[in-house]
Each structure stands twice: as C-alpha cells, then as structure tokens.
Protein backbone atom coordinates (compact mmCIF):
# COMPACT_ATOMS: atom_id res chain seq x y z
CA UNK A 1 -58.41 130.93 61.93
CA UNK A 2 -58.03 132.25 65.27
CA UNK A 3 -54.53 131.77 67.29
CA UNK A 4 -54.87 129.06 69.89
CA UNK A 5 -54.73 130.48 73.10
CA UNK A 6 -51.80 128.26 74.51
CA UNK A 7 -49.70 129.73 71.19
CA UNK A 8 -50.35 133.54 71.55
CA UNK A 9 -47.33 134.36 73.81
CA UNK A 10 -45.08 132.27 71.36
CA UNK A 11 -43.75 132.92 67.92
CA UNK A 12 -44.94 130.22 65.39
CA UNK A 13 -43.15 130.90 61.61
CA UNK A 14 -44.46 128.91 58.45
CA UNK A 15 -41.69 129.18 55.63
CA UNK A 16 -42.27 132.45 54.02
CA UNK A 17 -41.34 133.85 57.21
CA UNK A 18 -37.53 133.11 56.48
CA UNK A 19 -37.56 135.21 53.95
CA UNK A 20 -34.38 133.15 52.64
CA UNK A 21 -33.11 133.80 48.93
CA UNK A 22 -34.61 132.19 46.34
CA UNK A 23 -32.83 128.57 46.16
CA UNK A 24 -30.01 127.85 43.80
CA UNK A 25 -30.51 125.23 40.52
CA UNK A 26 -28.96 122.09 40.93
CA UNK A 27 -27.36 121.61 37.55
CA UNK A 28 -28.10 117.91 36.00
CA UNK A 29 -25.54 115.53 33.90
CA UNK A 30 -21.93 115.28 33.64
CA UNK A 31 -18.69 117.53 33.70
CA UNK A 32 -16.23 115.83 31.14
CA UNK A 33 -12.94 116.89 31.56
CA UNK A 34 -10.26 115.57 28.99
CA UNK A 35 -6.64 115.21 30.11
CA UNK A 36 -7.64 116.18 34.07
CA UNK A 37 -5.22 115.95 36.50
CA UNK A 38 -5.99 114.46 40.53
CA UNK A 39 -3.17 115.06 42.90
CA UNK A 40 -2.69 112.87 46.20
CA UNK A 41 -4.72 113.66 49.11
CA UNK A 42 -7.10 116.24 46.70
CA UNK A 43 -10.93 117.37 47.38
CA UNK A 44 -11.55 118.01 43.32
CA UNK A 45 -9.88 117.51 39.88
CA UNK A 46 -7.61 120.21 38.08
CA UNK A 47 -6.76 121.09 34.40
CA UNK A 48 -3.92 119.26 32.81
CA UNK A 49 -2.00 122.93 33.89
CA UNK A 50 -2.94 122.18 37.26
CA UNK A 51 -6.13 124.82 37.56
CA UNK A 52 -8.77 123.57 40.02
CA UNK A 53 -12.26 122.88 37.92
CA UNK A 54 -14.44 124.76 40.51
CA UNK A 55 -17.82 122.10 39.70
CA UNK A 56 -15.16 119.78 40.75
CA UNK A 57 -14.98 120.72 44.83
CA UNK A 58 -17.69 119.93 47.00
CA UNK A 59 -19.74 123.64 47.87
CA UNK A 60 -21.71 124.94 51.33
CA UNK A 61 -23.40 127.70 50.14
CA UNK A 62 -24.77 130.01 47.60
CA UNK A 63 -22.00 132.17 46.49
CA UNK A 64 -19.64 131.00 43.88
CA UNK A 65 -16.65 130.62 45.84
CA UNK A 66 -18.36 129.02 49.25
CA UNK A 67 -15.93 125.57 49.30
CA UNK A 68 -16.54 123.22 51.72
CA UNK A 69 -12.86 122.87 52.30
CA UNK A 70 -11.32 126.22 51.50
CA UNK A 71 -11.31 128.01 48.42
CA UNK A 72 -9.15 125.45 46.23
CA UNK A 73 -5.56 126.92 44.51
CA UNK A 74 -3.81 125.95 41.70
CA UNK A 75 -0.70 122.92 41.51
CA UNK A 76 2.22 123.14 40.20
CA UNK A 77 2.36 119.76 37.68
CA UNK A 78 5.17 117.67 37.03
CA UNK A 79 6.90 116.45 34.27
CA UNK A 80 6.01 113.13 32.59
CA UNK A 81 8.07 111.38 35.00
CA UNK A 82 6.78 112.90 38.34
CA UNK A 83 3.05 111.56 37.21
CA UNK A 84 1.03 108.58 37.18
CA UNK A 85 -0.98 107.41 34.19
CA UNK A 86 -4.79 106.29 33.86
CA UNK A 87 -7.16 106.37 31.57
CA UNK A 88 -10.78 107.17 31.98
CA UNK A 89 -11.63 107.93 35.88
CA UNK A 90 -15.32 108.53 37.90
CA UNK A 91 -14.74 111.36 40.40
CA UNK A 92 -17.16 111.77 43.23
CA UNK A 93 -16.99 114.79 45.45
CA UNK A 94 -18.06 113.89 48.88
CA UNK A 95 -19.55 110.29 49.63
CA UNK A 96 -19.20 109.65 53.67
CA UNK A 97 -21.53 107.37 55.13
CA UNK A 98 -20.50 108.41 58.94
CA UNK A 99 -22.81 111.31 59.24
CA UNK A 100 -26.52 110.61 59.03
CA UNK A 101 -27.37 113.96 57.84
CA UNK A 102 -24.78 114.72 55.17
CA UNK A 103 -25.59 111.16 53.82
CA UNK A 104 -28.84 111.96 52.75
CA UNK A 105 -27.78 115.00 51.61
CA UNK A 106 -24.06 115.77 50.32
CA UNK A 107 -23.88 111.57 49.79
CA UNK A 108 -26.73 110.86 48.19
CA UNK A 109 -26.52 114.07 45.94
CA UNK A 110 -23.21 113.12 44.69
CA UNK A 111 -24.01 109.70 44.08
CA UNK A 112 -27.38 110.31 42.58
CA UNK A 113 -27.03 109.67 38.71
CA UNK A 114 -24.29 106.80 39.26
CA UNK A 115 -27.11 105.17 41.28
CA UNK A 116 -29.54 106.12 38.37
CA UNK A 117 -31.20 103.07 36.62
CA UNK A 118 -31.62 105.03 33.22
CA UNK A 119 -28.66 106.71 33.12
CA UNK A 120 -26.65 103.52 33.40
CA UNK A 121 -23.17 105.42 33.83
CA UNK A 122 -21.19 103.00 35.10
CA UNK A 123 -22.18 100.31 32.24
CA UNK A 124 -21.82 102.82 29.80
CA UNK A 125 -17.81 103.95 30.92
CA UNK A 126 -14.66 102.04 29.92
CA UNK A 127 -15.33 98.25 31.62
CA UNK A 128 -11.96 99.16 33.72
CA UNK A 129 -13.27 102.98 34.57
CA UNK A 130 -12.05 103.46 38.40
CA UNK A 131 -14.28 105.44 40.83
CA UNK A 132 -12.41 108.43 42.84
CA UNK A 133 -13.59 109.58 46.14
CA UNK A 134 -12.01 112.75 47.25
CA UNK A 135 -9.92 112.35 50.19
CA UNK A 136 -11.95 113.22 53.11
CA UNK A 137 -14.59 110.09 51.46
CA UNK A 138 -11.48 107.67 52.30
CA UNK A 139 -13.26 105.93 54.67
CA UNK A 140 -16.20 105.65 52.36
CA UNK A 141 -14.71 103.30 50.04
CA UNK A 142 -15.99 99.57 51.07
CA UNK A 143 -19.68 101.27 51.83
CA UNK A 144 -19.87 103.03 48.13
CA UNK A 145 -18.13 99.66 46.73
CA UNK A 146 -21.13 97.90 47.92
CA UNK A 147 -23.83 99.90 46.60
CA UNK A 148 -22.48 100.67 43.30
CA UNK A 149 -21.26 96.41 43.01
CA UNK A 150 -17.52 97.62 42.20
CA UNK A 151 -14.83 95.16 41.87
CA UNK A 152 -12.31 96.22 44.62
CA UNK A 153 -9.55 97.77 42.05
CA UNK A 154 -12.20 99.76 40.84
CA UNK A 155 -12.86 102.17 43.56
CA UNK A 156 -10.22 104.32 45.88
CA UNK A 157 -9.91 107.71 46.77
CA UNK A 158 -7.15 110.55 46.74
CA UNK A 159 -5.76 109.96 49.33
CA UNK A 160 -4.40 106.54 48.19
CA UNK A 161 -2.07 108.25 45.42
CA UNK A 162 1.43 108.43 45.55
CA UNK A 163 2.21 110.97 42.56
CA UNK A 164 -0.65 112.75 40.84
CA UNK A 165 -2.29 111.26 38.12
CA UNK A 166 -3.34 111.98 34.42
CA UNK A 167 -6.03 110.80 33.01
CA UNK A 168 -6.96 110.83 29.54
CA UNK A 169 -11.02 111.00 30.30
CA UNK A 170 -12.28 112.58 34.02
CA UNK A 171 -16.21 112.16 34.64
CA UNK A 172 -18.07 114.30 37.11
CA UNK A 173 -21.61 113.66 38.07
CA UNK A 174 -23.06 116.81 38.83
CA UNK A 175 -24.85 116.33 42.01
CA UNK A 176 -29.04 116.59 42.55
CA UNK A 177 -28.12 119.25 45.58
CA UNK A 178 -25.80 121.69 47.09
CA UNK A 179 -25.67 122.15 50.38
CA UNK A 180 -27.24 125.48 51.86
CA UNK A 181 -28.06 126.74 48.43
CA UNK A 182 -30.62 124.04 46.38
CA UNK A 183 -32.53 120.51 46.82
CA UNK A 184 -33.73 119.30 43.21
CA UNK A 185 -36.77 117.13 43.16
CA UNK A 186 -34.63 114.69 41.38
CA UNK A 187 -32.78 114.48 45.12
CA UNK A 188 -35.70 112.65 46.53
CA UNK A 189 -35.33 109.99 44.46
CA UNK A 190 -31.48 109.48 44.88
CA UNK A 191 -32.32 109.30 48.57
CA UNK A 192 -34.84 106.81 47.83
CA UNK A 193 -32.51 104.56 45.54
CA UNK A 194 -29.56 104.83 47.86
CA UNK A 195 -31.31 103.95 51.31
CA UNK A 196 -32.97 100.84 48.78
CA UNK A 197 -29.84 99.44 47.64
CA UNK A 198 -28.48 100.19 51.29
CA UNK A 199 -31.41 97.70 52.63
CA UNK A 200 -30.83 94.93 49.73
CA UNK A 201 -27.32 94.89 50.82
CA UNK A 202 -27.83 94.74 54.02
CA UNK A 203 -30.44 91.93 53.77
CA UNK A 204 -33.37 93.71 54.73
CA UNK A 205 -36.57 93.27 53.89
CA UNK A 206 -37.25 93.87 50.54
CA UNK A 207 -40.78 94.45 51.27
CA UNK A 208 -39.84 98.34 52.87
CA UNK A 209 -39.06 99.45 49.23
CA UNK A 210 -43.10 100.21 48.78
CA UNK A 211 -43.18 102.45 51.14
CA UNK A 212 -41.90 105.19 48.87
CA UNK A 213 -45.22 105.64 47.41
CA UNK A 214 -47.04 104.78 50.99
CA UNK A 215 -48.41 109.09 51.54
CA UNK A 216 -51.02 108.51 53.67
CA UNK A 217 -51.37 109.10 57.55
CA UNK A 218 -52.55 105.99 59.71
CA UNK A 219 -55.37 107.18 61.71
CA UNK A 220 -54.96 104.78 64.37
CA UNK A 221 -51.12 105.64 64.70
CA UNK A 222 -50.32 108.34 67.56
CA UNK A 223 -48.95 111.78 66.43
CA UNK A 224 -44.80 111.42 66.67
CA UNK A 225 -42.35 112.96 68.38
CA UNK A 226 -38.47 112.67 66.69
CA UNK A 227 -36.34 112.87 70.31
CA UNK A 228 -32.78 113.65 70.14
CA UNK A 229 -32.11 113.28 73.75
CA UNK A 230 -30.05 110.32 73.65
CA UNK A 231 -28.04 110.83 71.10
CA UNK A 232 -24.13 110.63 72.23
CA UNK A 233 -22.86 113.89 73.99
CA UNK A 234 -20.49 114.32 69.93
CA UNK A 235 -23.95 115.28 68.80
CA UNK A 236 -26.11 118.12 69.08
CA UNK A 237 -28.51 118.20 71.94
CA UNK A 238 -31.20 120.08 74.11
CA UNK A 239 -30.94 120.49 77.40
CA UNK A 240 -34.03 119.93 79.03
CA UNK A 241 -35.94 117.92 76.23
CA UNK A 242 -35.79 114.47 78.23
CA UNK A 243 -38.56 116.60 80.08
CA UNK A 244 -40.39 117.98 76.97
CA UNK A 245 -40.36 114.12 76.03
CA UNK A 246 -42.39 112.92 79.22
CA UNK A 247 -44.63 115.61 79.17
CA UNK A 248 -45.53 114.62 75.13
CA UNK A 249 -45.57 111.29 75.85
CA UNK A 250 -48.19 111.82 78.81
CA UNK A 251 -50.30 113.73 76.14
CA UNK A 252 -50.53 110.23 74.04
CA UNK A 253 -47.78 110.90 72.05
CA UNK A 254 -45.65 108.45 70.39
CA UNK A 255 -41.98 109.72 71.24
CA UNK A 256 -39.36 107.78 69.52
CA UNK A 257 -35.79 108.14 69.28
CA UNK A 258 -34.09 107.12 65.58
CA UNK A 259 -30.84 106.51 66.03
CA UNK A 260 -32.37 103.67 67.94
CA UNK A 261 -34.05 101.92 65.19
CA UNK A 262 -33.77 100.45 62.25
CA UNK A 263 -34.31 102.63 59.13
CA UNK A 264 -36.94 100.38 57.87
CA UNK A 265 -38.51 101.12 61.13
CA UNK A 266 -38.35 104.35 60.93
CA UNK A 267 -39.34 104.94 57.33
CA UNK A 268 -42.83 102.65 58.67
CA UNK A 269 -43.21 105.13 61.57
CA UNK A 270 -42.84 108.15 60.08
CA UNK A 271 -45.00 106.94 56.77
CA UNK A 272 -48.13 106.47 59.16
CA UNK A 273 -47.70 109.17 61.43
CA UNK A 274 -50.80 111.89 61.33
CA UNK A 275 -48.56 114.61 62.16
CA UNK A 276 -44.54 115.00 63.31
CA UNK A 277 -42.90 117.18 65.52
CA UNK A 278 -39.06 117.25 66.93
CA UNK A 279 -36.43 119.85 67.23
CA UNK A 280 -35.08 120.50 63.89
CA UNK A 281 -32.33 117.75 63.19
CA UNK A 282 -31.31 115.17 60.73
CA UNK A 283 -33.77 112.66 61.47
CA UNK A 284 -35.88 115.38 59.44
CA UNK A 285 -34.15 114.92 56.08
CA UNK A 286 -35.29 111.55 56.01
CA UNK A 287 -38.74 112.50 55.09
CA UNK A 288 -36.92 113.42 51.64
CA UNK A 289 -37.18 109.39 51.56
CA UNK A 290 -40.92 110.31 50.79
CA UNK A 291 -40.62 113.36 48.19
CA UNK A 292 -43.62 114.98 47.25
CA UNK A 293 -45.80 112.39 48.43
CA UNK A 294 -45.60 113.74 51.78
CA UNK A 295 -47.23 117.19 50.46
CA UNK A 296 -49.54 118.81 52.56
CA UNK A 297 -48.01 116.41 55.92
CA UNK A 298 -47.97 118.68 59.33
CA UNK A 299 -44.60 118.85 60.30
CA UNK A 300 -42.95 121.40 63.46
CA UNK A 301 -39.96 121.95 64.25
CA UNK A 302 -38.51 123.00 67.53
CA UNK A 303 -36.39 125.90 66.76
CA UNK A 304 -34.20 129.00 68.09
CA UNK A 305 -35.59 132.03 69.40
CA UNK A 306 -33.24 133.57 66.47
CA UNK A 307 -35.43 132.58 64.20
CA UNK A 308 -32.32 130.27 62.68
CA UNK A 309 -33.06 127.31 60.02
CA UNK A 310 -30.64 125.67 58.01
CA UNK A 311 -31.34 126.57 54.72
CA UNK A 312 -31.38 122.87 53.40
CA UNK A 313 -34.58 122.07 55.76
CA UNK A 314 -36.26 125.45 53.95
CA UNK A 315 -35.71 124.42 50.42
CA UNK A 316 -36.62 120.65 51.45
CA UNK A 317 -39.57 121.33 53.03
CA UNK A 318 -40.73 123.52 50.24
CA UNK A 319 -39.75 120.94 47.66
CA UNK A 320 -42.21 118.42 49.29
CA UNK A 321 -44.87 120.82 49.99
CA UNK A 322 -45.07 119.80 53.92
CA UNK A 323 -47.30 122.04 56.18
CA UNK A 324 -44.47 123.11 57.89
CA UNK A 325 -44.38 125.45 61.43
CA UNK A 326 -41.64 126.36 64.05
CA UNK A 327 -41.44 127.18 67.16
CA UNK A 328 -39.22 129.30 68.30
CA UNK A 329 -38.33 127.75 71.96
CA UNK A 330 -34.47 126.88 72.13
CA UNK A 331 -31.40 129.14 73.12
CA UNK A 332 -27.99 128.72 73.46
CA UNK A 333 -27.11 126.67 76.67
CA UNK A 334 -24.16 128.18 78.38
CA UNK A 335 -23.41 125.25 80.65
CA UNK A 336 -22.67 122.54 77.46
CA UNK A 337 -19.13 122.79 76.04
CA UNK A 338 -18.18 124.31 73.45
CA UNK A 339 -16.18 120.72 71.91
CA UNK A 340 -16.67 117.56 73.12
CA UNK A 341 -13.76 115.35 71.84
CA UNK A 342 -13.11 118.00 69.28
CA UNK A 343 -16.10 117.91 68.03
CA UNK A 344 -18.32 121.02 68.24
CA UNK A 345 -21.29 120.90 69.52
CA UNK A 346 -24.12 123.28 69.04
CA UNK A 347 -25.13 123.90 72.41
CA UNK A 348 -28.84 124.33 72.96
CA UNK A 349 -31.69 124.34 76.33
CA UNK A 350 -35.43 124.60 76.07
CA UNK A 351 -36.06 128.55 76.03
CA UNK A 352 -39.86 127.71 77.53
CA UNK A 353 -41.00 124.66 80.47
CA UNK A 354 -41.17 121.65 79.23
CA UNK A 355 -44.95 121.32 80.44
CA UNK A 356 -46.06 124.69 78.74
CA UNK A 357 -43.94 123.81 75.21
CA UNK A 358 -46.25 120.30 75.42
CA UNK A 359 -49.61 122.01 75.84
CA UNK A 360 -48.02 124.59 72.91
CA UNK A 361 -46.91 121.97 70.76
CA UNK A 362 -50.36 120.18 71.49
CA UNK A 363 -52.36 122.69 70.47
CA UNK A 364 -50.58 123.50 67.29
CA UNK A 365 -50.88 120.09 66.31
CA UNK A 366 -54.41 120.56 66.65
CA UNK A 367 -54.74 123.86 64.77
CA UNK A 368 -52.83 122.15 61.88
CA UNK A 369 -54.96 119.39 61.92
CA UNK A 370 -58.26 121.13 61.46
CA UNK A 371 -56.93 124.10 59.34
CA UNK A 372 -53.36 123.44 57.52
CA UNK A 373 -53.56 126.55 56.03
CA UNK A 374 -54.14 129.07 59.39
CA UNK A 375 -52.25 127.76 61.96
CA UNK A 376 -49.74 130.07 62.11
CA UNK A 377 -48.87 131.87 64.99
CA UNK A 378 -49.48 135.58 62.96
CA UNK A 379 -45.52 136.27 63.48
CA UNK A 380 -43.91 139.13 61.77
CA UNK A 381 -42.07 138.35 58.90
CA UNK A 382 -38.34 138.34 59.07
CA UNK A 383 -36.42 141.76 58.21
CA UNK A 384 -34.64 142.12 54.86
C-alpha cells in the first residue's frame, strides 16, 4: 500500500528491520545436581569442589558467559565442620516481585515449571524439600511463599545462611526465557499461571482468569494509548509525552496509565482494545498474558531515533505474531539526570511535536487497520 502522507518524513520499522540474531532456545526441565554446594549470600549453586554450575546463575544475554551479576568464580569449600547439612533443596535463580518488567519476565521464567500443574514438582520432591532464592530474591520470599502455598520453613534465600551448605540432592528448574537472548512459547503460559495465582491470592475476581483465551478486539472500545508519564521520576520517562497524551486523547483516544490500575483492569483494557500504541516499556510485556492469541493485534511502539529495541520485546512480539511497527521519535534528553536516587534513569524527550507524532501515530493506526501487512513506513533495513 501506499505510505500515508503524515508518515513519509518519519521512519516506521516492522521487526525484520532489526535484523537481530536469531533468538536463543530456552532449554526445558530440570538441572539435578547431586552433592551441590550453596554458599551464603550466593546468585547460583556450585559443585561439591566449589565450581560454579553456569545453568545455575541467572544470564542477560546471548553469549555464554553474559551473567547478570558478573561472571561467577569458584569457592574455596570447607571441611565437614565449616558446612551446613541439608538434604534435597529447590534453587530458583531470580524471583523479585519489585520490578514490573523483570516479573513477567526473569520471575515468571524462573518460576514457570514449579508453577506448572502437570509437572507437579513440588508434590513430587522430598515432603520437607526447601525452596532457595538467590540472594538478590531476598525480599521475594513471603510473595513466592504465597504463590507456591509453602510452609514458612520451607522457603529462604542465600542470603539467610550462615556457613555454606551441602546438600545431598540440588534441583534447578530451567527457566521458559533468558533475558535478551530467547522467549519460549511455553513463557506465555507461566505468565498467565503466575499473574492467576497472584489474583486468587489476592482475592480478586476469579472471573479475570477467562480472559486468557478472550483474542478478540471490542469494536466499540477506543484505540489505547499505554502512557508512562506519571510514573515516579526512579522510572524511565519521556519528556514531553504529557503533551503527546492530550493531543491522542483529543483524537478519541483512550490514554490510560497502568501503574494506575488494577491488573485485572488492565488485562480487560488491553483484551478489547482494536489497536495499542505507547512508547516501548514494560506495560508491553504484559500482552505475553495473551500469547499467541493476540496474533495478528496492531501494536506501535514509540521508539529511538537509533533504531534501539530491547531484544526481549523482538523475540516477544514475534512469538505472538503481533502486527508490530515503531516509530522512531525519542532521543536522549540532556536536561534529565543521569541517577535519580541511584537509580539510573534512561533519559528520553519526544524527537518530533507532540501534535505532528499524534496525526503520525493516527494515521499509522489507520494504515494498520485497513492493511496489516503494508503499513510500513518502506525504511531501510538495519546494517549488518
């Protein structure tokens, strides 16, 4: 189809235009590691002579060696009397609850198969198995506690040892993705069964859980808008989007901002809506919630003039199959700090007016709507 006018001065990408590698497999099943070794304060589990087990470490990346937490070394082990004794343990990886995004990623992925139905893992381990978090998870233990339905001496983390202990069986649930490198179908699912259990705990509804198979659009729902503009000044913002937001919302768009809502709420908003747009953040991993049911949804994304994407929206959006297209409007703002709190923040600012990017993410929207598979803005693909 022809370019809309109102898109011909700005670079739209679909997915092939990342021209990112191939993504990674997500191994399925369990590591079982007799006689492993977990010293205090530890991110993985090492041999009983103290080697690291590298599956055992939580990754960022593709290469081998890409640890979240630095590339992990080798301890020296103690003699019998320097060590403390268990027998069979459940070692998680990474399971914070604090960070929207990496829950419905890193979380959920490591936490998939014990939350799997069928594979029953925790009924099928010693009846006094204890679940280890790694130690930067500490303050993860009373949420995972919860949603697995632990006794309380059968979950702690790391960082609550005194001496390192041996134990005689180690379990490892190998997770259903890794970050920047691959999103397993299988991860959709885990995202669906943890934000479930999240709501039965929480005493929700239990009338949300259909919406996992809910895939179609409500026509009479306005298109929606994911803001991020009032998010706290920890997170990532845009300068200028406040604008962008009033100039969508004059347009008849629905402009909504998550954190706000209840995820029950926002699972019914973004189930109905026709098409989504919003500058490429977390609140975008929760389509996951939806898997491949979503296939063939228009989704854009606000993104830099760079061309950057985080890998993990790439492989998730071409897991579901979603019509995806960005924009490349933002740019580094250099008037936010660099750390606020000591916290870095990505600093960002609309790269375009706000009432131009409307009418550009308007007529998009339209494009996509009457011709999924031409709406791209002809860009260039990227360079090897």
């Amino acid at each position: 189809m022809k370019t809309p006018v109102l898109l011909q001065d700005l670079e739209v990408l679909n997915l092939d235009e990342f021209r990112l590698p191939a993504p990674g497999v997500a191994p399925e099943g369990l590591i079982e590691l007799h006689d492993g070794l977990l010293f205090p304060g530890a991110h993985g589990v090492f041999d009983r002579l103290g080697r690291p087990i590298p599956e055992s470490f939580l990754r960022r990346g593709p290469g081998a060696s890409e640890y979240a937490y630095g590339e992990p070394q080798a301890h020296e082990v103690p003699g019998a009397s320097g060590l403390d004794w268990g027998d069979e343990i459940l070692f998680v990886p990474y399971a914070r609850f604090d960070i929207f995004g990496h829950l419905l990623t890193e979380a959920a992925a490591h936490l998939s198969l014990l939350l799997d139905p069928e594979a029953q893992l925790l009924a099928t381990t010693a009846a006094e198995a204890t679940v280890v978090l790694a130690a930067d998870s500490d303050q993860a233990i009373e949420p995972v506690r919860s949603l697995l339905g632990l006794e309380p001496h059968r979950i702690r983390s790391t960082r609550s040892l005194l001496r390192p202990l041996f134990c005689s069986r180690v379990l490892i649930p190998r997770p259903s993705m890794i970050n920047r490198c691959a999103v397993d179908r299988r991860h959709f699912l885990a995202v669906q069964r943890l934000l479930d259990r999240r709501y039965q705990l929480a005493g929700a509804s239990a009338g949300k859980a259909g919406l996992g198979g809910q895939t179609a659009a409500d026509p009479g729902q306005a298109r929606l808008y994911l803001g991020r503009s009032r998010l706290p000044p920890e997170c990532r913002r845009v300068a200028g989007e406040d604008l962008l937001e009033a100039e969508l919302q004059r347009r008849g768009w629905s402009v909504v901002y998550p954190e706000t809502l209840p995820l029950s709420e926002q699972l019914r908003l973004l189930a109905g809506a026709p098409i989504i747009a919003g500058c490429i953040g977390s609140a975008m991993h929760l389509l996951m919630y939806f898997g491949e049911g979503f296939a063939g949804r228009p989704l854009i994304g606000l993104g830099p003039i760079d061309r950057r994407l985080n890998r993990n929206f790439v492989y998730q959006f071409l897991q579901q199959r979603l019509d995806y297209r960005q924009i490349s409007c933002l740019d580094r703002d250099p008037e936010c700090p660099k750390r606020v709190h000591g916290v870095h923040v990505q600093d960002l600012r609309l790269a375009v007016a706000a009432p131009r990017l409307a009418e550009a993410i308007e007529a998009l929207a339209d494009a996509m709507v009457a011709d999924p598979a031409g709406a791209s803005g002809g860009s260039q693909p990227l360079p090897d």
